[in-house]
PDB file of N, CA and C in Angstrom:
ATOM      1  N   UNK A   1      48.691 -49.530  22.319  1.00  0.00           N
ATOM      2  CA  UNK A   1      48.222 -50.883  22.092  1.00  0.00           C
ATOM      3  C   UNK A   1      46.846 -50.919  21.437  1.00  0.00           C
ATOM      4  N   UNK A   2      45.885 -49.766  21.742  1.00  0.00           N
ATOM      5  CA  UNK A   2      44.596 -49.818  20.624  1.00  0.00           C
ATOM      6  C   UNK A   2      45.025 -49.669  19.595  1.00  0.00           C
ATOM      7  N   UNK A   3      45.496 -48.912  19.042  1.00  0.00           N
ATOM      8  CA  UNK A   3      45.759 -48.831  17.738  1.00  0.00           C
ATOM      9  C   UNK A   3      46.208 -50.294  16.876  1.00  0.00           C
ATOM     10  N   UNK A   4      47.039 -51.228  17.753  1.00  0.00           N
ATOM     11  CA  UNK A   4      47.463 -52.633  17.205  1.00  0.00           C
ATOM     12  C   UNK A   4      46.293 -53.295  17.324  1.00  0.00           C
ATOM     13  N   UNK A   5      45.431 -53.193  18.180  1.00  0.00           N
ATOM     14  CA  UNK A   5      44.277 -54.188  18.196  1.00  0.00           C
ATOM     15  C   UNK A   5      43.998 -53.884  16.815  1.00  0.00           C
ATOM     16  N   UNK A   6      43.114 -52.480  16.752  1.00  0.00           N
ATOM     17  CA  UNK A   6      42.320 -52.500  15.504  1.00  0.00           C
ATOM     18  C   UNK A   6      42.995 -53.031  14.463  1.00  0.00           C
ATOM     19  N   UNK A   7      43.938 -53.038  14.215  1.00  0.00           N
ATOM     20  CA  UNK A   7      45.183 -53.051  12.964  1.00  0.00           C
ATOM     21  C   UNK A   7      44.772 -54.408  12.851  1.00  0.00           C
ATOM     22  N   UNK A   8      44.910 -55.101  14.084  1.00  0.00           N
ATOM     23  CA  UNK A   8      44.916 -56.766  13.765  1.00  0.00           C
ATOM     24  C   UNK A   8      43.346 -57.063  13.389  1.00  0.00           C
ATOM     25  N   UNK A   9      42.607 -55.971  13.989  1.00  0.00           N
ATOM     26  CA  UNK A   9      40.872 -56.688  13.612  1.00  0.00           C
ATOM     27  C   UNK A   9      40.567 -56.832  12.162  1.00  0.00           C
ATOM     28  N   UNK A  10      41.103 -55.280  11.911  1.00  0.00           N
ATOM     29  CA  UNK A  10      40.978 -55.120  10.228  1.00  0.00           C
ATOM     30  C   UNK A  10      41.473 -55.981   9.608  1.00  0.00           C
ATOM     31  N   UNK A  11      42.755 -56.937  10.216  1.00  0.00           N
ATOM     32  CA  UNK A  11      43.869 -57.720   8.907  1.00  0.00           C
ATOM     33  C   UNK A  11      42.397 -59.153   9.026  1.00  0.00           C
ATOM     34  N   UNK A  12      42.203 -59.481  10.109  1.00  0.00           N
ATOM     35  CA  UNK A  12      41.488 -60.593  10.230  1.00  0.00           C
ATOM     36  C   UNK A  12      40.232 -60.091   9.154  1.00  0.00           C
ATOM     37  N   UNK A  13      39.644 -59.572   9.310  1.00  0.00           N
ATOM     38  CA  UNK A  13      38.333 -58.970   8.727  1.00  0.00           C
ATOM     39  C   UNK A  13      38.675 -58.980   7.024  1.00  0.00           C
ATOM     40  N   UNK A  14      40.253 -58.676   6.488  1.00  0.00           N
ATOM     41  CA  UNK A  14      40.449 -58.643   5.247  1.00  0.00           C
ATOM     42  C   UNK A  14      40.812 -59.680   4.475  1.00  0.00           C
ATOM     43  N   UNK A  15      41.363 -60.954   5.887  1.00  0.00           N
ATOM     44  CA  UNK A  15      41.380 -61.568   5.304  1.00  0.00           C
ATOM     45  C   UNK A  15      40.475 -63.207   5.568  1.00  0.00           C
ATOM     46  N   UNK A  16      39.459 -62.458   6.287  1.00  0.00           N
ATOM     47  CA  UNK A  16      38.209 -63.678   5.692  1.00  0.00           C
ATOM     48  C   UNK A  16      37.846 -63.246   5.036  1.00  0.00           C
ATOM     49  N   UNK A  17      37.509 -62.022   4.464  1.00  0.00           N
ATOM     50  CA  UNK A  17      36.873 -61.804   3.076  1.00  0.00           C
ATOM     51  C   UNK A  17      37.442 -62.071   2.418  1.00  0.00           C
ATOM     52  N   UNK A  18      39.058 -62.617   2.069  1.00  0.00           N
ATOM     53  CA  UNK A  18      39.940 -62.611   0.762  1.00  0.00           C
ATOM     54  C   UNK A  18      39.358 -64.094   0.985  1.00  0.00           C
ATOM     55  N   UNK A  19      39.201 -64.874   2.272  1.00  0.00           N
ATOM     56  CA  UNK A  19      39.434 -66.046   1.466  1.00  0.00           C
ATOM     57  C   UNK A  19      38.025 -66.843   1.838  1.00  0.00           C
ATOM     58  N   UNK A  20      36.534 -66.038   1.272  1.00  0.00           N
ATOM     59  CA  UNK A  20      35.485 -66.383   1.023  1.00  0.00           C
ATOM     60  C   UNK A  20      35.514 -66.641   0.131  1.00  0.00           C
ATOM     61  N   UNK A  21      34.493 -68.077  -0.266  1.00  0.00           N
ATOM     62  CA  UNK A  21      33.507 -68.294  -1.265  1.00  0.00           C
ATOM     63  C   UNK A  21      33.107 -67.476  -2.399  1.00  0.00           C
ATOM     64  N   UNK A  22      32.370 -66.859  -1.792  1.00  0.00           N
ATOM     65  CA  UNK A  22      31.805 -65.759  -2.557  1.00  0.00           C
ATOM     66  C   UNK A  22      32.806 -64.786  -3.468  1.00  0.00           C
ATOM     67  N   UNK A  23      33.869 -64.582  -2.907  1.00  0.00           N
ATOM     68  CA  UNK A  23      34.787 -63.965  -3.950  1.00  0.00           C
ATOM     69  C   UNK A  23      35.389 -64.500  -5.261  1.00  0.00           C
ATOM     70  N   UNK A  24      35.491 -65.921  -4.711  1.00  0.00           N
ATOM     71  CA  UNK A  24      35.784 -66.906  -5.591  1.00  0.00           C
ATOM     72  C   UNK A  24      34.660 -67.363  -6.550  1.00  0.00           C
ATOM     73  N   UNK A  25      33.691 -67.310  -6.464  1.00  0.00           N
ATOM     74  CA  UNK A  25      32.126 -67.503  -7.454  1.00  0.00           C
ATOM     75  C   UNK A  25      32.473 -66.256  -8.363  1.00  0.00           C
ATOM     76  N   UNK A  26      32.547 -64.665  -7.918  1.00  0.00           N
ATOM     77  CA  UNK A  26      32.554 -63.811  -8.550  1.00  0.00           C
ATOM     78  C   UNK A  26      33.693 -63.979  -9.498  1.00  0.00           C
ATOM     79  N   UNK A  27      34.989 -63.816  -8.791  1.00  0.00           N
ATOM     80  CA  UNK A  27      36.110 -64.519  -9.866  1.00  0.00           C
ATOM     81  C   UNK A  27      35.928 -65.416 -11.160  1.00  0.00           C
ATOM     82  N   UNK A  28      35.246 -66.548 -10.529  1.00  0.00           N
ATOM     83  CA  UNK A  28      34.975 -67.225 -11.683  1.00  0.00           C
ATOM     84  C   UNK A  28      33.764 -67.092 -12.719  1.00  0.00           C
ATOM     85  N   UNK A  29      32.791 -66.204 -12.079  1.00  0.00           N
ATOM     86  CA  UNK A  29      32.262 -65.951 -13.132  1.00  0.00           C
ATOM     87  C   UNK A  29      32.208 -65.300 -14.176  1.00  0.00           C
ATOM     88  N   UNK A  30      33.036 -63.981 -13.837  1.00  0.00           N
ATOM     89  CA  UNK A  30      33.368 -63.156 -14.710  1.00  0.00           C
ATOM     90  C   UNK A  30      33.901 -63.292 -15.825  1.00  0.00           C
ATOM     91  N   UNK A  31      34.820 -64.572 -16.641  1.00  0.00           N
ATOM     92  CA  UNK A  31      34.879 -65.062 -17.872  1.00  0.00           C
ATOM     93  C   UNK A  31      33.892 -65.325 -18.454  1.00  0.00           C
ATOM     94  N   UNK A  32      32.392 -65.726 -17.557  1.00  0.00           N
ATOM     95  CA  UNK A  32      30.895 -66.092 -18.116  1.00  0.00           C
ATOM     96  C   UNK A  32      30.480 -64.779 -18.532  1.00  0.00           C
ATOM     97  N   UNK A  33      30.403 -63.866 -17.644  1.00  0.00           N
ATOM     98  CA  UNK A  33      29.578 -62.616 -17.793  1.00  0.00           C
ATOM     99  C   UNK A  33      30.178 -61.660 -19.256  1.00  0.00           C
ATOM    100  N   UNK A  34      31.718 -62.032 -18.996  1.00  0.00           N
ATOM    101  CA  UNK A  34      32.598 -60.780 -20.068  1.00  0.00           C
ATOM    102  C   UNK A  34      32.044 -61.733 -21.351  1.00  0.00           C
ATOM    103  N   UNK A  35      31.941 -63.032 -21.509  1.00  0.00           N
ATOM    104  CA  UNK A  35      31.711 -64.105 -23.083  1.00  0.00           C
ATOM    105  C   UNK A  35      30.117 -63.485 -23.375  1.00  0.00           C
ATOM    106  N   UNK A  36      29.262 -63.105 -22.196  1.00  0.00           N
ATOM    107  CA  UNK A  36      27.672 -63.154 -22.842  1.00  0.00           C
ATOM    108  C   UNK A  36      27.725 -61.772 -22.968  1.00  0.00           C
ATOM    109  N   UNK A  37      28.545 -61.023 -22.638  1.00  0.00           N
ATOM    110  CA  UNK A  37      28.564 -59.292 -22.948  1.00  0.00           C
ATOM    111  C   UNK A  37      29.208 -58.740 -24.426  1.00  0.00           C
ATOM    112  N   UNK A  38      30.167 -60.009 -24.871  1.00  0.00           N
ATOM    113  CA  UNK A  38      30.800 -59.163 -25.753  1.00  0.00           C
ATOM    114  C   UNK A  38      29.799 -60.195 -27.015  1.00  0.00           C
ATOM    115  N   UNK A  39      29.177 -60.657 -27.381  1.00  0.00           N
ATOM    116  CA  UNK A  39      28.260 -60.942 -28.305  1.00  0.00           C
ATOM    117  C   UNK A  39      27.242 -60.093 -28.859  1.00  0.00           C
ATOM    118  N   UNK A  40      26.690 -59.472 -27.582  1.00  0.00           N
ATOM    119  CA  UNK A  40      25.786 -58.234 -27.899  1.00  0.00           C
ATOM    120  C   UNK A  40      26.363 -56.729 -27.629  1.00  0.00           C
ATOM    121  N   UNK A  41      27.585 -56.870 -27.521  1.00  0.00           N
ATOM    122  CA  UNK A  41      28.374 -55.844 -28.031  1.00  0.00           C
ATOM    123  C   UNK A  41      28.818 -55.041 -29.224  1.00  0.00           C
ATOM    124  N   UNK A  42      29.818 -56.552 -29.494  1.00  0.00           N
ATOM    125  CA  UNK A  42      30.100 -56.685 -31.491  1.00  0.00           C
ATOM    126  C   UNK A  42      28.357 -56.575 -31.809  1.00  0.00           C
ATOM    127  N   UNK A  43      27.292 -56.875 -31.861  1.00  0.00           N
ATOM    128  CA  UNK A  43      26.592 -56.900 -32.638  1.00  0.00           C
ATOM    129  C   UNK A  43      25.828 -55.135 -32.366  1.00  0.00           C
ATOM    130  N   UNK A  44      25.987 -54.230 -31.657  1.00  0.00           N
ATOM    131  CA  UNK A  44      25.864 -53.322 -31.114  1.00  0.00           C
ATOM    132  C   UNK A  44      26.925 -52.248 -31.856  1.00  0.00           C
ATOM    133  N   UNK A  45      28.213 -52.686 -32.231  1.00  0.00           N
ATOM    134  CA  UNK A  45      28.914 -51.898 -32.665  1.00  0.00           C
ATOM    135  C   UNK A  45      28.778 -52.327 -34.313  1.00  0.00           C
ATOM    136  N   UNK A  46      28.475 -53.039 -34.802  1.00  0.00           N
ATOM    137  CA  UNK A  46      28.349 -53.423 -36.152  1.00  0.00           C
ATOM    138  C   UNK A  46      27.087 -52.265 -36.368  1.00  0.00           C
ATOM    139  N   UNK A  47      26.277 -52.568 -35.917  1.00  0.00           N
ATOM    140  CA  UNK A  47      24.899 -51.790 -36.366  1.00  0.00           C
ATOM    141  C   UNK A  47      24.771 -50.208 -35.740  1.00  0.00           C
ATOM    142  N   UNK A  48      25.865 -49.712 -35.122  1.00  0.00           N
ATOM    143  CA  UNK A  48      26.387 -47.959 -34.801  1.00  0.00           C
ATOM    144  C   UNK A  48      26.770 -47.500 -36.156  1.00  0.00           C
ATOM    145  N   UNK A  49      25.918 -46.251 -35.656  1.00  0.00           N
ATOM    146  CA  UNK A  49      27.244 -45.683 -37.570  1.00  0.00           C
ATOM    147  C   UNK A  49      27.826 -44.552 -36.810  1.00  0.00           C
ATOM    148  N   UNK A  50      27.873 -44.425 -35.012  1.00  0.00           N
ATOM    149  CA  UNK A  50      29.023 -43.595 -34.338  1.00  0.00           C
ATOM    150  C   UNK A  50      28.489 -42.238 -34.132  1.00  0.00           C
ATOM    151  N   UNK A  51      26.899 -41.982 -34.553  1.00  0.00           N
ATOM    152  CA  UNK A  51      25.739 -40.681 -33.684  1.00  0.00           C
ATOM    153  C   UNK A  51      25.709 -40.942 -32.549  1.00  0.00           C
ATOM    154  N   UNK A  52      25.812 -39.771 -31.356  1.00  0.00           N
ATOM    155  CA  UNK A  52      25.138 -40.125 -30.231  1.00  0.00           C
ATOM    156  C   UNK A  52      23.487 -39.304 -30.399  1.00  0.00           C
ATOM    157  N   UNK A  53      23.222 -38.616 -31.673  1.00  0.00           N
ATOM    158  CA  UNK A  53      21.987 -38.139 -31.748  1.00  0.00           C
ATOM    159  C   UNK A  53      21.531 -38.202 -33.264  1.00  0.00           C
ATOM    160  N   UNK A  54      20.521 -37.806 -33.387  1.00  0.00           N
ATOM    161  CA  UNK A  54      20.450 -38.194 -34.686  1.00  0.00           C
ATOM    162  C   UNK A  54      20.788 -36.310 -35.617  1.00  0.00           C
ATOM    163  N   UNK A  55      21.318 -36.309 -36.426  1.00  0.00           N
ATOM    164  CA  UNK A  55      21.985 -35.252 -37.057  1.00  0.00           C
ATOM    165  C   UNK A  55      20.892 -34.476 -37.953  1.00  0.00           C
ATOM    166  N   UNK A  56      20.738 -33.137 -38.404  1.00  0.00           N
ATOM    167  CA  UNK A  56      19.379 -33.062 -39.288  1.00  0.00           C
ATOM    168  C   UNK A  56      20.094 -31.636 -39.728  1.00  0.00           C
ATOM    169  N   UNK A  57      19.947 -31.862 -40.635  1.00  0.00           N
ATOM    170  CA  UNK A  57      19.862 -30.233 -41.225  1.00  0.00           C
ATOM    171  C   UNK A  57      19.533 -29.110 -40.574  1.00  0.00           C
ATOM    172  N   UNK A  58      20.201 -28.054 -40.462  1.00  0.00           N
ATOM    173  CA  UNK A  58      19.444 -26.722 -39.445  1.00  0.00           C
ATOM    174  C   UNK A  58      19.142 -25.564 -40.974  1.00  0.00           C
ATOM    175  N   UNK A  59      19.702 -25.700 -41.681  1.00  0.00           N
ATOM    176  CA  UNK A  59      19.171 -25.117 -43.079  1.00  0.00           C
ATOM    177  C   UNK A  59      17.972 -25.375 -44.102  1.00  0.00           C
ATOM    178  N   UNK A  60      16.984 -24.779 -44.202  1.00  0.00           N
ATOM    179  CA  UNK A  60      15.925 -25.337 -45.207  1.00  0.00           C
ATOM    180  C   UNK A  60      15.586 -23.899 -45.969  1.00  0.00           C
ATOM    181  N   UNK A  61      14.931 -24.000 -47.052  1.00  0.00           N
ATOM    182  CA  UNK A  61      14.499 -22.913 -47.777  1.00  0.00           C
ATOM    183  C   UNK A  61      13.266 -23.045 -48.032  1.00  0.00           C
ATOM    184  N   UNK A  62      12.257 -22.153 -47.298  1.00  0.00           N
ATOM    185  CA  UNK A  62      10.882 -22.184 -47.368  1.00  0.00           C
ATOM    186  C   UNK A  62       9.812 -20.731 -48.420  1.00  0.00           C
ATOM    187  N   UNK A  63       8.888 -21.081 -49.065  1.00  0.00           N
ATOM    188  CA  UNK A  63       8.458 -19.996 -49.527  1.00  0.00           C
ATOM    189  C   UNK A  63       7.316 -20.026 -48.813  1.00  0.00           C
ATOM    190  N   UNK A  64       7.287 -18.512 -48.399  1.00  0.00           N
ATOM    191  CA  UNK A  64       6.036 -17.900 -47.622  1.00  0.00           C
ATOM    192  C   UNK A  64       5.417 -16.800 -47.989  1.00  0.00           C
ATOM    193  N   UNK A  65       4.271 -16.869 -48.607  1.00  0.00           N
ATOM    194  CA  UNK A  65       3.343 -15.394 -49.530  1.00  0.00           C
ATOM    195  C   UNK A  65       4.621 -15.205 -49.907  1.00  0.00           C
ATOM    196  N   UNK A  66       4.343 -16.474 -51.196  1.00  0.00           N
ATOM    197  CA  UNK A  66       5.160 -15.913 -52.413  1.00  0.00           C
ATOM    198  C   UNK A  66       6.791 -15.504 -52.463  1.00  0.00           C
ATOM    199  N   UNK A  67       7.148 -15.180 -51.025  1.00  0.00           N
ATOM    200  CA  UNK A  67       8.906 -14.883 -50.532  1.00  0.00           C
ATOM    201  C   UNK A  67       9.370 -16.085 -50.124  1.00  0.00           C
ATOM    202  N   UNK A  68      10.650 -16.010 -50.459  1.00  0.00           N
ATOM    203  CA  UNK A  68      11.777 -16.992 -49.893  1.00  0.00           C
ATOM    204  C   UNK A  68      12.733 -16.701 -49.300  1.00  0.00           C
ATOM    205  N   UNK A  69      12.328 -17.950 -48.190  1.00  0.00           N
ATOM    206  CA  UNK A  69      13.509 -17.025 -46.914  1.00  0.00           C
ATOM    207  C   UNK A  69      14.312 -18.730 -46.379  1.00  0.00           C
ATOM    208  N   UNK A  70      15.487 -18.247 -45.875  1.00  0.00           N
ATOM    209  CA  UNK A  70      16.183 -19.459 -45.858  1.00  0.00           C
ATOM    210  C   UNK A  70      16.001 -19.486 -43.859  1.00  0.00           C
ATOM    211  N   UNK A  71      15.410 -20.697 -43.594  1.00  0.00           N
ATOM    212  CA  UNK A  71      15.298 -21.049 -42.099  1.00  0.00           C
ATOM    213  C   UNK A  71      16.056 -21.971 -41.629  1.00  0.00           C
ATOM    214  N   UNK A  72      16.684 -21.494 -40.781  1.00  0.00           N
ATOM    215  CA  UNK A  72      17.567 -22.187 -39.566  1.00  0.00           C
ATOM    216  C   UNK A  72      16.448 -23.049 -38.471  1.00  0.00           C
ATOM    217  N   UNK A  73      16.394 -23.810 -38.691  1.00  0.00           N
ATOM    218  CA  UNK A  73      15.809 -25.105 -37.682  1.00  0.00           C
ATOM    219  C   UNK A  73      16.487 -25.187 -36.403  1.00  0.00           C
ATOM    220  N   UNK A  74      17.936 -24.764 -36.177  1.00  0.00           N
ATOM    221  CA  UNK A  74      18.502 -24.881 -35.062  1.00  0.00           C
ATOM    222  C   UNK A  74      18.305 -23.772 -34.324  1.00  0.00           C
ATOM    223  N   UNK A  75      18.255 -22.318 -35.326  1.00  0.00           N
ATOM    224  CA  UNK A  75      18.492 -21.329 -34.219  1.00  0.00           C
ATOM    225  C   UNK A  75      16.984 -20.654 -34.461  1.00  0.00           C
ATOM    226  N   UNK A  76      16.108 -20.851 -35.116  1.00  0.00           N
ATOM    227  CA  UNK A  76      14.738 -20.796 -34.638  1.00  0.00           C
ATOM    228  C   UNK A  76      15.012 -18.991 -36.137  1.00  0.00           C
ATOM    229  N   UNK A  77      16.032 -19.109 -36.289  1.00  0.00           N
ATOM    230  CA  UNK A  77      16.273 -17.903 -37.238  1.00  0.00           C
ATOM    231  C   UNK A  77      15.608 -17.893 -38.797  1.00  0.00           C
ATOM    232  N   UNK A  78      15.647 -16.781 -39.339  1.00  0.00           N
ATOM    233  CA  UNK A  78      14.402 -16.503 -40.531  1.00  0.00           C
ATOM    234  C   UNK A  78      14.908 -15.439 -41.548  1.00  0.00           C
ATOM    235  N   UNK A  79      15.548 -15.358 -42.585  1.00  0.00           N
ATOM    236  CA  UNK A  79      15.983 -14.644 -43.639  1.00  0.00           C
ATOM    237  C   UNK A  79      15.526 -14.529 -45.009  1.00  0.00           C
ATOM    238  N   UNK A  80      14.906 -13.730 -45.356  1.00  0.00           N
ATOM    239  CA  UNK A  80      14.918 -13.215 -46.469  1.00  0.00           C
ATOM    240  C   UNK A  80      15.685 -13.378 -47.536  1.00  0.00           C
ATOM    241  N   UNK A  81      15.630 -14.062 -48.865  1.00  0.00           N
ATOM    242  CA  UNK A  81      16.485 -14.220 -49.545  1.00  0.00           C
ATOM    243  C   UNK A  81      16.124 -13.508 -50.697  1.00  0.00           C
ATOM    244  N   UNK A  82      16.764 -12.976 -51.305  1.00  0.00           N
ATOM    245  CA  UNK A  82      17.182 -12.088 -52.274  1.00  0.00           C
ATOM    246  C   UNK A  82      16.791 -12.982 -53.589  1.00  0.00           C
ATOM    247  N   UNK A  83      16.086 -12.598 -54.567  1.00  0.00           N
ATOM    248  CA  UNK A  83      16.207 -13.692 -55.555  1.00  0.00           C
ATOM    249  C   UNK A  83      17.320 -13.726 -56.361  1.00  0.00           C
ATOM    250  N   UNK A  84      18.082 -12.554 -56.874  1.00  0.00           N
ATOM    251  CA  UNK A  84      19.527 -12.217 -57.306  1.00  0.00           C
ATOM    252  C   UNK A  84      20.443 -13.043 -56.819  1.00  0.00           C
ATOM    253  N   UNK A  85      20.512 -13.156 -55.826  1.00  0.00           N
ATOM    254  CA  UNK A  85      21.929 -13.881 -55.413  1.00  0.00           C
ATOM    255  C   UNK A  85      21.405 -14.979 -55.340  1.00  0.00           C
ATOM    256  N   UNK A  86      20.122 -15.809 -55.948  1.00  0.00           N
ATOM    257  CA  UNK A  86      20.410 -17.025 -56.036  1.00  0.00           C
ATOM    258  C   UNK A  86      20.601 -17.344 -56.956  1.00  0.00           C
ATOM    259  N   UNK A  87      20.514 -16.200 -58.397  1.00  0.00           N
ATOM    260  CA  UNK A  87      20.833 -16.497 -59.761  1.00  0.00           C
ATOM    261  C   UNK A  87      22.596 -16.125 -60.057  1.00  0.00           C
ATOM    262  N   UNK A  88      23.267 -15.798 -58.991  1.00  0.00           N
ATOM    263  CA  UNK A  88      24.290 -15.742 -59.537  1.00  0.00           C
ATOM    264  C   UNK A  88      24.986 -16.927 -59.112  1.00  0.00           C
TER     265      UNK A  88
END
């Protein structure tokens, strides 16, 4: 028979909350909240061009005393470039 009590406390308990006020405010507001969200949404997705970072080159070619070496920005890496193979 405990076990039916609780059973019945919980149904009571679930269902004054189903049939509060307050659930019903939230209900209805949510057509308000979803209309003032999707305005600055669309205008949020118009002005994305779909980066979550901004993208940059990890390749550059720098001359240093007179040598040229091709630097990786991403991997912090440093090469020597041959002047030959940039004339072919």
């Amino acid at each position: 028979m405990d076990n039916k009590n609780k059973a019945e406390a919980i149904a009571k308990s679930v269902e004054k909350i189903s049939d509060s006020k307050g659930l019903a405010a939230i209900g209805n507001s949510l057509p308000l909240v979803a209309m003032f969200m999707f305005f600055p949404l669309v205008f949020f997705a118009m002005k994305w061009d779909g980066k979550l970072h901004e993208e940059k080159q990890c390749y550059e070619f720098r001359e240093i005393e007179k040598k040229l070496y091709k630097l990786n920005n991403c991997t912090g890496e440093m090469k020597l470039v041959n002047p030959e193979e940039l004339s072919k």
